[in-house]
N, C-alpha and C. Protein backbone atom coordinates (compact mmCIF):
# COMPACT_ATOMS: atom_id res chain seq x y z
N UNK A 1 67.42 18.10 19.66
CA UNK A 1 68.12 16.88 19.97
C UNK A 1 67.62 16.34 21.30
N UNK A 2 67.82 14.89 21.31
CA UNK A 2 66.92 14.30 22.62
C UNK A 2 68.02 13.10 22.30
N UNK A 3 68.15 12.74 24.00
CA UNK A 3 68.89 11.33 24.76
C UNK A 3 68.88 10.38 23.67
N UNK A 4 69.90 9.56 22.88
CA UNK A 4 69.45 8.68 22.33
C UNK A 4 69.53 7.09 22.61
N UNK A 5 70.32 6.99 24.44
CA UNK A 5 70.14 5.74 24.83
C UNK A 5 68.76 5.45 25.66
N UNK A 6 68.00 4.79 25.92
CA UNK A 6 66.99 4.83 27.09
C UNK A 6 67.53 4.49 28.04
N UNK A 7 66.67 4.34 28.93
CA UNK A 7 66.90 4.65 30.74
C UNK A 7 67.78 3.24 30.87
N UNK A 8 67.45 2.34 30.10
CA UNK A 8 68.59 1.02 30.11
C UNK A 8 70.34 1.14 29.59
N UNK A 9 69.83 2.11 28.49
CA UNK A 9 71.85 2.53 28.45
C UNK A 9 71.69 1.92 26.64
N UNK A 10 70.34 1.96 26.51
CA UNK A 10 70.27 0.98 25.16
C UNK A 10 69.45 1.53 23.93
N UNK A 11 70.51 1.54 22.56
CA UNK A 11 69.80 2.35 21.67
C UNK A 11 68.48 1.06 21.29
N UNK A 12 67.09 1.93 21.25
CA UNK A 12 66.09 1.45 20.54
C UNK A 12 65.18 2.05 19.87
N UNK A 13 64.96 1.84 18.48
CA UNK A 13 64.41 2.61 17.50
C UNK A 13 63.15 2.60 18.14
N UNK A 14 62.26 1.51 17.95
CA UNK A 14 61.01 1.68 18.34
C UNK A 14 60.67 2.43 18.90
N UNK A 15 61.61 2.39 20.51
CA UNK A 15 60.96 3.37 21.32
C UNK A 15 61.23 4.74 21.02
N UNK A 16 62.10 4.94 20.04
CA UNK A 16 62.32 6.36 19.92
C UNK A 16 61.13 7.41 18.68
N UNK A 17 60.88 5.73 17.86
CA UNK A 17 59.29 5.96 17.25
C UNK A 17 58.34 6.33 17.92
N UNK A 18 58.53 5.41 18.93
CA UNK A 18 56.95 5.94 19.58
C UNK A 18 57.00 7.21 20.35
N UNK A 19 57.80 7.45 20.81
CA UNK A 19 57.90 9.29 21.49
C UNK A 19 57.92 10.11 20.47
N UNK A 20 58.43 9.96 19.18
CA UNK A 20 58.38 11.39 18.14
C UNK A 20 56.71 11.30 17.91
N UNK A 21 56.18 9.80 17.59
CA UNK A 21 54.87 10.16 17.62
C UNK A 21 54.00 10.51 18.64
N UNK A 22 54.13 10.10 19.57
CA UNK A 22 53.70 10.83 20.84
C UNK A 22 53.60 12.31 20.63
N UNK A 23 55.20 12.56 20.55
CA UNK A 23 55.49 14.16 20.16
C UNK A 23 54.46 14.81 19.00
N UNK A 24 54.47 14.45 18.16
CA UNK A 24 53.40 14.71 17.31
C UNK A 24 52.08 15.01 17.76
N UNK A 25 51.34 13.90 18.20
CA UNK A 25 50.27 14.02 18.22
C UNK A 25 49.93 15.29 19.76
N UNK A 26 50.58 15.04 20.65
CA UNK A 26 50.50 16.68 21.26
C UNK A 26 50.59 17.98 20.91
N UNK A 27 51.79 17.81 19.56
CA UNK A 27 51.78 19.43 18.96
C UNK A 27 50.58 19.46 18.19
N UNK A 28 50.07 18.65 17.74
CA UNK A 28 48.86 18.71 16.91
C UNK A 28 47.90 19.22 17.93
N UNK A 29 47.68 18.79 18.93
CA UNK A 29 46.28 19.08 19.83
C UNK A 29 46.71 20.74 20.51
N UNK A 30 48.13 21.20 20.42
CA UNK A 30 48.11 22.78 21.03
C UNK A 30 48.16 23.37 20.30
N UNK A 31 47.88 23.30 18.71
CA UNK A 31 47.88 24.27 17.74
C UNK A 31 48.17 24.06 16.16
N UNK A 32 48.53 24.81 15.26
CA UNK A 32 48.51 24.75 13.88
C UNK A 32 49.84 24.85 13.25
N UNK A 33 50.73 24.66 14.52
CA UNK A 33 51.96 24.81 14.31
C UNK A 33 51.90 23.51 12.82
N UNK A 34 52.78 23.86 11.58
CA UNK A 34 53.11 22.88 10.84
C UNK A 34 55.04 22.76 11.02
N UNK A 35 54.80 21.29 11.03
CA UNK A 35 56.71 21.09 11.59
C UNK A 35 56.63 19.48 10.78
N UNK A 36 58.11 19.29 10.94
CA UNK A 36 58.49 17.36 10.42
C UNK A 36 59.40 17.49 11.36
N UNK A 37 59.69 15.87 11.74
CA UNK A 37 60.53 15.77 12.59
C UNK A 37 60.89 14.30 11.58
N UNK A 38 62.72 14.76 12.20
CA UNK A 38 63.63 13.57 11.38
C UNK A 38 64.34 12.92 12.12
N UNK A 39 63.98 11.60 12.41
CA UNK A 39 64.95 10.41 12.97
C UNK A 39 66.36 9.83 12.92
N UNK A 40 67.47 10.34 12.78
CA UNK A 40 68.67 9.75 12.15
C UNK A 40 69.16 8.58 12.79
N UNK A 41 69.94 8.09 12.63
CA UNK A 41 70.99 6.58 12.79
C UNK A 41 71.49 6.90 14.45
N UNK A 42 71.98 6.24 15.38
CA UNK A 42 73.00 5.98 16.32
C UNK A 42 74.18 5.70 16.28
N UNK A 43 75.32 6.34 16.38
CA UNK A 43 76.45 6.10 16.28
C UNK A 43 77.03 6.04 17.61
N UNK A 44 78.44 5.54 17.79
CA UNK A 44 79.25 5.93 19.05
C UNK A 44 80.61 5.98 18.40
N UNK A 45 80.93 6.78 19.35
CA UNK A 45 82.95 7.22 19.09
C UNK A 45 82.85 8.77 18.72
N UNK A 46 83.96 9.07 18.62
CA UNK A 46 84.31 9.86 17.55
C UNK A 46 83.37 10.85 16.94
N UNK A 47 82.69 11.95 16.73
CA UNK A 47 81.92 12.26 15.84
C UNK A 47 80.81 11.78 15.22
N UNK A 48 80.44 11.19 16.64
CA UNK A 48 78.53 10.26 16.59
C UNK A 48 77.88 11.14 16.17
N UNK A 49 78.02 12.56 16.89
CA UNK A 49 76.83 13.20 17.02
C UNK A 49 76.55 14.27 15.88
N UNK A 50 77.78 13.93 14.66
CA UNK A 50 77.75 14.70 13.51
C UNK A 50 77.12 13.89 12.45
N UNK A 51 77.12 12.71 12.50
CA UNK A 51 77.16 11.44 11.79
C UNK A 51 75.66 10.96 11.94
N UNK A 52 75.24 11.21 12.89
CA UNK A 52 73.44 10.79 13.26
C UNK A 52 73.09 12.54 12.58
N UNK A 53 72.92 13.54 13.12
CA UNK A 53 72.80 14.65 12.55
C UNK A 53 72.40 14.55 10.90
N UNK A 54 73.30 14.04 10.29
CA UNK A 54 73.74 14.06 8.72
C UNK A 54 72.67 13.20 8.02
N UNK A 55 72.49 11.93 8.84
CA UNK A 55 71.85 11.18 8.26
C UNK A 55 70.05 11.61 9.11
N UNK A 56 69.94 12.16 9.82
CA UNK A 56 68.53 12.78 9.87
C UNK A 56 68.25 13.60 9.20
N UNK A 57 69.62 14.31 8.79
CA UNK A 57 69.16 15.68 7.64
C UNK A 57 69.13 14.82 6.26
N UNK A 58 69.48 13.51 5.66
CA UNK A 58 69.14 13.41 4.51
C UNK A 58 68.06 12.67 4.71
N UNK A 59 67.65 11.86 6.18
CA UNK A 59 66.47 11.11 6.03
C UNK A 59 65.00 12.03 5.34
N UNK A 60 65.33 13.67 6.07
CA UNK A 60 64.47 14.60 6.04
C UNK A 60 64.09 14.94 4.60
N UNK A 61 65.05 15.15 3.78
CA UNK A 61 65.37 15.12 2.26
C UNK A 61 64.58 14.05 1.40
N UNK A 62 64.77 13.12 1.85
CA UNK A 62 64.38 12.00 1.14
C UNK A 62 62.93 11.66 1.78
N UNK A 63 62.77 11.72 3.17
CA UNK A 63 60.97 11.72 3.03
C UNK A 63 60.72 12.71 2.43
N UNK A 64 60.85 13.80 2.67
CA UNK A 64 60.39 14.67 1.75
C UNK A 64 59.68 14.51 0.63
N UNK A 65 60.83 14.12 -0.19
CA UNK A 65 60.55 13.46 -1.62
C UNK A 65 59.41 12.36 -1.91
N UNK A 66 60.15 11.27 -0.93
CA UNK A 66 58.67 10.69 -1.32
C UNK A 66 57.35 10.30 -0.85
N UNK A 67 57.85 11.29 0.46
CA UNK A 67 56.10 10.60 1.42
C UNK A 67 56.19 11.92 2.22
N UNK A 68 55.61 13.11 0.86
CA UNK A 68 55.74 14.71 1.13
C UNK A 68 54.65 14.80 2.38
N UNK A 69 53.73 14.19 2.11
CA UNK A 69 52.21 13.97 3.20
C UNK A 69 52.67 13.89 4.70
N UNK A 70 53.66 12.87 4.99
CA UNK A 70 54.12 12.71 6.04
C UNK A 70 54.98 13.98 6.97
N UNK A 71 54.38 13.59 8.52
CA UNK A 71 55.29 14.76 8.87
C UNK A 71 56.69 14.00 9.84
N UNK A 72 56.79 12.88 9.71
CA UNK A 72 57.78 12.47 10.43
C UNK A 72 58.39 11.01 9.69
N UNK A 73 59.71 10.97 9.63
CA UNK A 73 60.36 10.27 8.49
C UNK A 73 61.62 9.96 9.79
N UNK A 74 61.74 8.34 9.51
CA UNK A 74 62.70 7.84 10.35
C UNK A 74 64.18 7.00 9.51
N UNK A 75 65.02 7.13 9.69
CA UNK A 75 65.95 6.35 9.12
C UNK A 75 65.92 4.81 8.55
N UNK A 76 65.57 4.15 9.82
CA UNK A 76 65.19 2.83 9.40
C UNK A 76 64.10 2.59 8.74
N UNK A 77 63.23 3.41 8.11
CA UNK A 77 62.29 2.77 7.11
C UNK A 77 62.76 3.02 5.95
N UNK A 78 63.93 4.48 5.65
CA UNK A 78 64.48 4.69 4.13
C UNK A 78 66.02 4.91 4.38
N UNK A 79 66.48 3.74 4.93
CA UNK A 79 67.92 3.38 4.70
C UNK A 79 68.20 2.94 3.56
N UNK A 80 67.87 2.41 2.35
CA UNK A 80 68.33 2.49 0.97
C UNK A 80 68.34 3.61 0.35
N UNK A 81 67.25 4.10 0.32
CA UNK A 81 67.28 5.59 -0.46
C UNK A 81 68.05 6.86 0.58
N UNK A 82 68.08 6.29 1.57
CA UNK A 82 69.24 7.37 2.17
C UNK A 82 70.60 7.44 1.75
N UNK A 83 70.85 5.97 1.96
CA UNK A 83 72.60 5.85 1.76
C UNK A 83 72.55 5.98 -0.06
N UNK A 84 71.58 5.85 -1.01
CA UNK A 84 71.97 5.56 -2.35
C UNK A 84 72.16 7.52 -2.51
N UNK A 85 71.63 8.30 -1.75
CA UNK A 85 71.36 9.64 -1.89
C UNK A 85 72.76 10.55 -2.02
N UNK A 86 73.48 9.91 -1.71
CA UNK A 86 74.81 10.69 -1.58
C UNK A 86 75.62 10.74 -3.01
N UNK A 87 74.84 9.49 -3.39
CA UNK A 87 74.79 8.66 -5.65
C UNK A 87 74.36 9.70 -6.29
N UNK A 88 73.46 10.25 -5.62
CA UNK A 88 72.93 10.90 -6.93
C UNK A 88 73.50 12.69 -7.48
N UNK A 89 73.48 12.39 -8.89
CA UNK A 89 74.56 13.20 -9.88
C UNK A 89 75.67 12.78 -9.99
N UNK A 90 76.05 11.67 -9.66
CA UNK A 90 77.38 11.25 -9.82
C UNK A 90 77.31 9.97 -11.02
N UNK A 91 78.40 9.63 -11.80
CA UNK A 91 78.87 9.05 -12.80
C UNK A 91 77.78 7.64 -12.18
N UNK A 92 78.41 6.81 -10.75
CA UNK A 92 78.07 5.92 -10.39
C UNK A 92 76.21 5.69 -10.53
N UNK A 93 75.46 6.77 -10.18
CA UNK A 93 74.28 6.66 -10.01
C UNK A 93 73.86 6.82 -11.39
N UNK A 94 74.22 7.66 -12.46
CA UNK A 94 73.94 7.71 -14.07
C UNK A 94 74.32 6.23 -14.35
N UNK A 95 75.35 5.45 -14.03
CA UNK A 95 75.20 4.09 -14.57
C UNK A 95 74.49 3.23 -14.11
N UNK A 96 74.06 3.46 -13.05
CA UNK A 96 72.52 2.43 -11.84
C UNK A 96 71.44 2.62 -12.81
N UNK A 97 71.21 4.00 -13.02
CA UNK A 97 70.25 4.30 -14.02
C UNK A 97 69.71 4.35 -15.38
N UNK A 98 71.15 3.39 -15.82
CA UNK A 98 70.82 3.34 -17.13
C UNK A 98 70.00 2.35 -17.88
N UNK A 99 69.66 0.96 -17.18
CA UNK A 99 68.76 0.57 -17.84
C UNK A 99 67.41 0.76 -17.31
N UNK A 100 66.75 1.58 -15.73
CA UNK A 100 65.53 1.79 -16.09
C UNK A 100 65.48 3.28 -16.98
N UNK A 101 66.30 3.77 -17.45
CA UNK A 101 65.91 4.96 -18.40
C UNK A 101 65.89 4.38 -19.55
N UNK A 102 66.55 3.16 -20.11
CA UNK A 102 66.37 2.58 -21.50
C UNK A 102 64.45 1.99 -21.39
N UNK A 103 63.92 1.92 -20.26
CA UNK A 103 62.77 1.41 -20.07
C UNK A 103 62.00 2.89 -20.16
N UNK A 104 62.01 3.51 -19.41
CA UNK A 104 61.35 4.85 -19.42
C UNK A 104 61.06 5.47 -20.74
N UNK A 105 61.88 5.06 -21.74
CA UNK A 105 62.42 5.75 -22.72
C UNK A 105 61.38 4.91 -23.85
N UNK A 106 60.74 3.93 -23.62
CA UNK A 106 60.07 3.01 -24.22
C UNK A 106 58.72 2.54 -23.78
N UNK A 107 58.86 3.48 -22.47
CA UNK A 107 57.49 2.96 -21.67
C UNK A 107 56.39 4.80 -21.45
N UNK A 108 56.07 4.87 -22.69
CA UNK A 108 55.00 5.50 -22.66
C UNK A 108 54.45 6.21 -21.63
N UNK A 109 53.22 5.44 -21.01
CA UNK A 109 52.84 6.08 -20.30
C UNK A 109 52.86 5.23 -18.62
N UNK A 110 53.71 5.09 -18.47
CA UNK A 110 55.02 4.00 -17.19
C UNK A 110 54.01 3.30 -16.56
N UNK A 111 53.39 2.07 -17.71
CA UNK A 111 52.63 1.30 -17.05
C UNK A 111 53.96 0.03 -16.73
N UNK A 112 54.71 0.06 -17.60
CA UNK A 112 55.65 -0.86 -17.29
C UNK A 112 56.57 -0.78 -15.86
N UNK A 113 57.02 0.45 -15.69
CA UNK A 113 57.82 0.94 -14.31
C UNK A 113 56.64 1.01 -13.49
N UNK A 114 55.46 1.15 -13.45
CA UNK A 114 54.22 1.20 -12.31
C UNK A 114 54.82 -0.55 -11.93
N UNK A 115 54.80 -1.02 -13.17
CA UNK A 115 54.54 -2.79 -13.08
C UNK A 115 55.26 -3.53 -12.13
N UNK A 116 56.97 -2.95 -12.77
CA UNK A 116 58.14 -3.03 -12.22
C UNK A 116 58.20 -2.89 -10.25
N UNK A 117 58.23 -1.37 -9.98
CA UNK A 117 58.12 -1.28 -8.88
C UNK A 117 56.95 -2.02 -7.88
N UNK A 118 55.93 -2.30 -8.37
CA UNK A 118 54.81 -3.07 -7.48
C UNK A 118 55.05 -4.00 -7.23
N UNK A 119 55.95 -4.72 -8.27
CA UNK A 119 56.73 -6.27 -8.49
C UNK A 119 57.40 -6.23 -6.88
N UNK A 120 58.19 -5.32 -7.28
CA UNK A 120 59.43 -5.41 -5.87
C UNK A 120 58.76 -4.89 -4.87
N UNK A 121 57.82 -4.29 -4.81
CA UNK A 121 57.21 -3.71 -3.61
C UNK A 121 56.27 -5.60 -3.18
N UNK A 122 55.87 -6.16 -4.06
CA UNK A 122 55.52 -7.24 -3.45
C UNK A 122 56.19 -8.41 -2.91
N UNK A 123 57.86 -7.82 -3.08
CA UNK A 123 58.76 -9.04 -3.29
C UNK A 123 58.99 -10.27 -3.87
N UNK A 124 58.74 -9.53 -5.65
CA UNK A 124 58.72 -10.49 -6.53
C UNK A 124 57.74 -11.27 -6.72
N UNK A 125 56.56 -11.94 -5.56
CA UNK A 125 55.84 -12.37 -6.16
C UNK A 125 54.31 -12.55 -7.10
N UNK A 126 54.69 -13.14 -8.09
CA UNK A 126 53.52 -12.54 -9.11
C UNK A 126 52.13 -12.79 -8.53
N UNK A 127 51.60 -13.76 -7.69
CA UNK A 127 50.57 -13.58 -7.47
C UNK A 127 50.20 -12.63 -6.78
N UNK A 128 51.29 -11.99 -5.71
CA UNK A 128 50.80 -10.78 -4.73
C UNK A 128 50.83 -9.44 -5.91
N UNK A 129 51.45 -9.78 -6.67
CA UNK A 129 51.62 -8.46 -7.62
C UNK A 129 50.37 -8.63 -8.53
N UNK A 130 50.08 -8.96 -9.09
CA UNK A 130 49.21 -9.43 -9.97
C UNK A 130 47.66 -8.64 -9.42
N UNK A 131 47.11 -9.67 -8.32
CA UNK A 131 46.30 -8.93 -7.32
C UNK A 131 46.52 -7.54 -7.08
N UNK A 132 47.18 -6.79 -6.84
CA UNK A 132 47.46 -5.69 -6.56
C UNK A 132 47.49 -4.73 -7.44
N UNK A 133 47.40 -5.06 -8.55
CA UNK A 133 47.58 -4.28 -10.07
C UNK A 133 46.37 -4.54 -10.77
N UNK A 134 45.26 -5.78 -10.24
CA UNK A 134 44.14 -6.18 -10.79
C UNK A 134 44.31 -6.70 -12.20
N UNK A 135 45.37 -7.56 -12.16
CA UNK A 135 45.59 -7.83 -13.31
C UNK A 135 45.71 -9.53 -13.29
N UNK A 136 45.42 -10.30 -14.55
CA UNK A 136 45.52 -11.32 -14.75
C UNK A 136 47.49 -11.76 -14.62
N UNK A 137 47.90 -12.95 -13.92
CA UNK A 137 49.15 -13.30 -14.01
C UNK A 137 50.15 -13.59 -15.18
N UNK A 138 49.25 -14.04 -16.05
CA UNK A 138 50.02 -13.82 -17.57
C UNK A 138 49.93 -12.73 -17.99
N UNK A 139 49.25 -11.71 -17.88
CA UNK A 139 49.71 -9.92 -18.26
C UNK A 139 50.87 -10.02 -17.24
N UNK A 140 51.12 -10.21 -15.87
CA UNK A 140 51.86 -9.58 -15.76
C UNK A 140 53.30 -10.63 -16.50
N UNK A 141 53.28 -11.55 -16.10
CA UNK A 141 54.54 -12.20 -16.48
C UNK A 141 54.79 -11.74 -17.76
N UNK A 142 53.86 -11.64 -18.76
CA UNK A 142 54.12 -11.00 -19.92
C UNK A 142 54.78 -9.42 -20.38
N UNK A 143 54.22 -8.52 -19.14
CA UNK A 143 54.75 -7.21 -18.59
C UNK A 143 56.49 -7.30 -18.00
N UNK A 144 56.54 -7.81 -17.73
CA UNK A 144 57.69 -8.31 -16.83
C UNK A 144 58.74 -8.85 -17.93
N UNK A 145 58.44 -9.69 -19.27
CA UNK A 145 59.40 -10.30 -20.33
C UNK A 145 59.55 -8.86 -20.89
N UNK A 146 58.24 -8.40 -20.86
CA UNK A 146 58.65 -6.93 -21.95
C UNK A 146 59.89 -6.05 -20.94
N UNK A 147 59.66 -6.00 -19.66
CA UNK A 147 60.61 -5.06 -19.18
C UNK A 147 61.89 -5.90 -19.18
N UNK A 148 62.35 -6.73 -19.00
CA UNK A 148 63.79 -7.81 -19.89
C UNK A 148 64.26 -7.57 -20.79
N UNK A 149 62.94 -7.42 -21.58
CA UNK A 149 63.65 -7.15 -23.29
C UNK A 149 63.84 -5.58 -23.44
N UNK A 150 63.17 -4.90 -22.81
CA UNK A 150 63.45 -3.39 -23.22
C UNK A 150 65.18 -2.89 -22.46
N UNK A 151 64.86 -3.58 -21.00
CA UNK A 151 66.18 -3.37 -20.23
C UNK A 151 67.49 -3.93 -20.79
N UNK A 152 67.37 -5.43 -20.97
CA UNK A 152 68.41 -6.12 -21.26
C UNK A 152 68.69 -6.54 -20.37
N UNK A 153 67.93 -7.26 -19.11
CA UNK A 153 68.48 -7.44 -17.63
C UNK A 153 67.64 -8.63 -17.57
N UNK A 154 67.76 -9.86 -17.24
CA UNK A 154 67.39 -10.97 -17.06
C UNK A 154 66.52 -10.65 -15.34
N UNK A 155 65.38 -10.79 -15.47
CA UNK A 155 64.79 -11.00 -14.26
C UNK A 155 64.77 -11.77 -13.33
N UNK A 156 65.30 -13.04 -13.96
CA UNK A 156 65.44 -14.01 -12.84
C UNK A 156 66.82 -14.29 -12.54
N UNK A 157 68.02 -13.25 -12.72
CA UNK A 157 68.87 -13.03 -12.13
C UNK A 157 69.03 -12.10 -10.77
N UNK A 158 69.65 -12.14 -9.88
CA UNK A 158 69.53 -11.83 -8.24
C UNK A 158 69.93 -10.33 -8.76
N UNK A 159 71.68 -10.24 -9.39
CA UNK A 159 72.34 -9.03 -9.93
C UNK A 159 71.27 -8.00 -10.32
N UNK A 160 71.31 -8.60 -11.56
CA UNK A 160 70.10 -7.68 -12.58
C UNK A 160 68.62 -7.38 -11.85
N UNK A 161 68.09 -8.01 -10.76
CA UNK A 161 66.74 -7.74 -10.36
C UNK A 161 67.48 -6.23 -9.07
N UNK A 162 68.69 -6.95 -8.66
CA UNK A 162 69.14 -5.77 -7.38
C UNK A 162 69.64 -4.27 -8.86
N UNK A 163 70.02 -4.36 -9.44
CA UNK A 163 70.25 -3.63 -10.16
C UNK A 163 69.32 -2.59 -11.03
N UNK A 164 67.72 -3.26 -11.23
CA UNK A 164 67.19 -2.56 -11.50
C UNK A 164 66.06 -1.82 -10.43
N UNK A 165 66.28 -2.87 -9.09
CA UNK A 165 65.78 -2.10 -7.53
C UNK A 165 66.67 -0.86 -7.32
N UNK A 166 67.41 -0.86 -7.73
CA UNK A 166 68.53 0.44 -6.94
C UNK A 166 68.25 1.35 -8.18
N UNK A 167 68.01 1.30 -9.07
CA UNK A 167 67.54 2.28 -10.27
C UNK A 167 66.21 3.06 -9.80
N UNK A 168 65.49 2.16 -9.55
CA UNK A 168 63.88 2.46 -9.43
C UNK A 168 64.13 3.63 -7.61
N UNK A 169 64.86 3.06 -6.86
CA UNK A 169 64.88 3.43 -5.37
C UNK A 169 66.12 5.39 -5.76
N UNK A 170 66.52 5.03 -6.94
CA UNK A 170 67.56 6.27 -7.22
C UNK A 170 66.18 7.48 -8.26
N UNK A 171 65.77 6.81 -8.75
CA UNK A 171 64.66 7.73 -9.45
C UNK A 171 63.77 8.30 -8.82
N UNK A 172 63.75 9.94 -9.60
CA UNK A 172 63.54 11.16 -8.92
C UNK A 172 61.89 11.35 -9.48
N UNK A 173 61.46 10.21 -10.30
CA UNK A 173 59.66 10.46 -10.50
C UNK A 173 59.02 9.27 -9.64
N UNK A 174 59.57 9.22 -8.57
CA UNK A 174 58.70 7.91 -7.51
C UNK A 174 57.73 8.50 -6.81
């Protein structure tokens, strides 16, 4: 555990980025030590210091999972998949998940969920997606009706597009 206001009295992520990496790159140069280091949230009051704790231990969890390569995982880059983490096995997260598993369930060999997630990783738009997948824009728009019709979720609804982001961000083959 380390200070989490700076010398101003003021929580700031950045700077607290740039010292774990700092930190890093020194343990790297004195040896072969292998370690991760986990960033959690800032709180005040009451049981801050259980509450930042908790959420560095699931930040740790969840890089883990999906950016195993990495040795240092900060809160603010996987605050969705942190807070959705507490969902998972529960009734609530089996129903988040039910229409990309009606997709999974139909999508072979998950060129469609590759499709899906690149979509939202580009923020929806098809030309950045398109490019990025090396694909012509009518494959994808055409990729994209097929995942509608397999889901049952209108894409160009806000609901149904957040609904099948929180599916994709809850799934355990990312």
């Amino acid at each position: 555990m380390k200070p989490a206001l700076n010398s101003f009295g003021r929580w700031d992520a950045e700077d607290h980025r740039k010292r774990v990496e700092q930190l890093i790159t020194r343990m790297k140069e004195y040896g072969q030590l292998r370690f991760r280091v986990s960033l959690g949230n800032y709180f005040t009051g009451p049981g801050s210091i259980a509450r930042s704790y908790r959420t560095a231990k699931t930040t740790m969890v969840v890089g883990k999972q999906r950016m195993p390569e990495s040795r240092c995982y900060f809160y603010q880059d996987l605050m969705l998949p942190v807070l959705l983490d507490s969902l998972r096995g529960d009734w609530q997260a089996n129903e988040l998940a039910r229409p990309l598993a009606r997709l999974k369930a139909m999508d072979n060999n998950g060129l469609l969920r590759r499709t899906l997630a690149a979509w939202f990783r580009h923020n929806v738009q098809p030309l950045a997606t398109s490019k990025a997948l090396f694909i012509h824009r009518n494959t994808l728009e055409y990729r994209l009706n097929r995942i509608s019709e397999l889901t049952g979720l209108d894409l160009g609804n806000f609901d149904d597009r957040l609904l099948l982001y929180v599916a994709l961000q809850l799934d355990e083959e990312r």
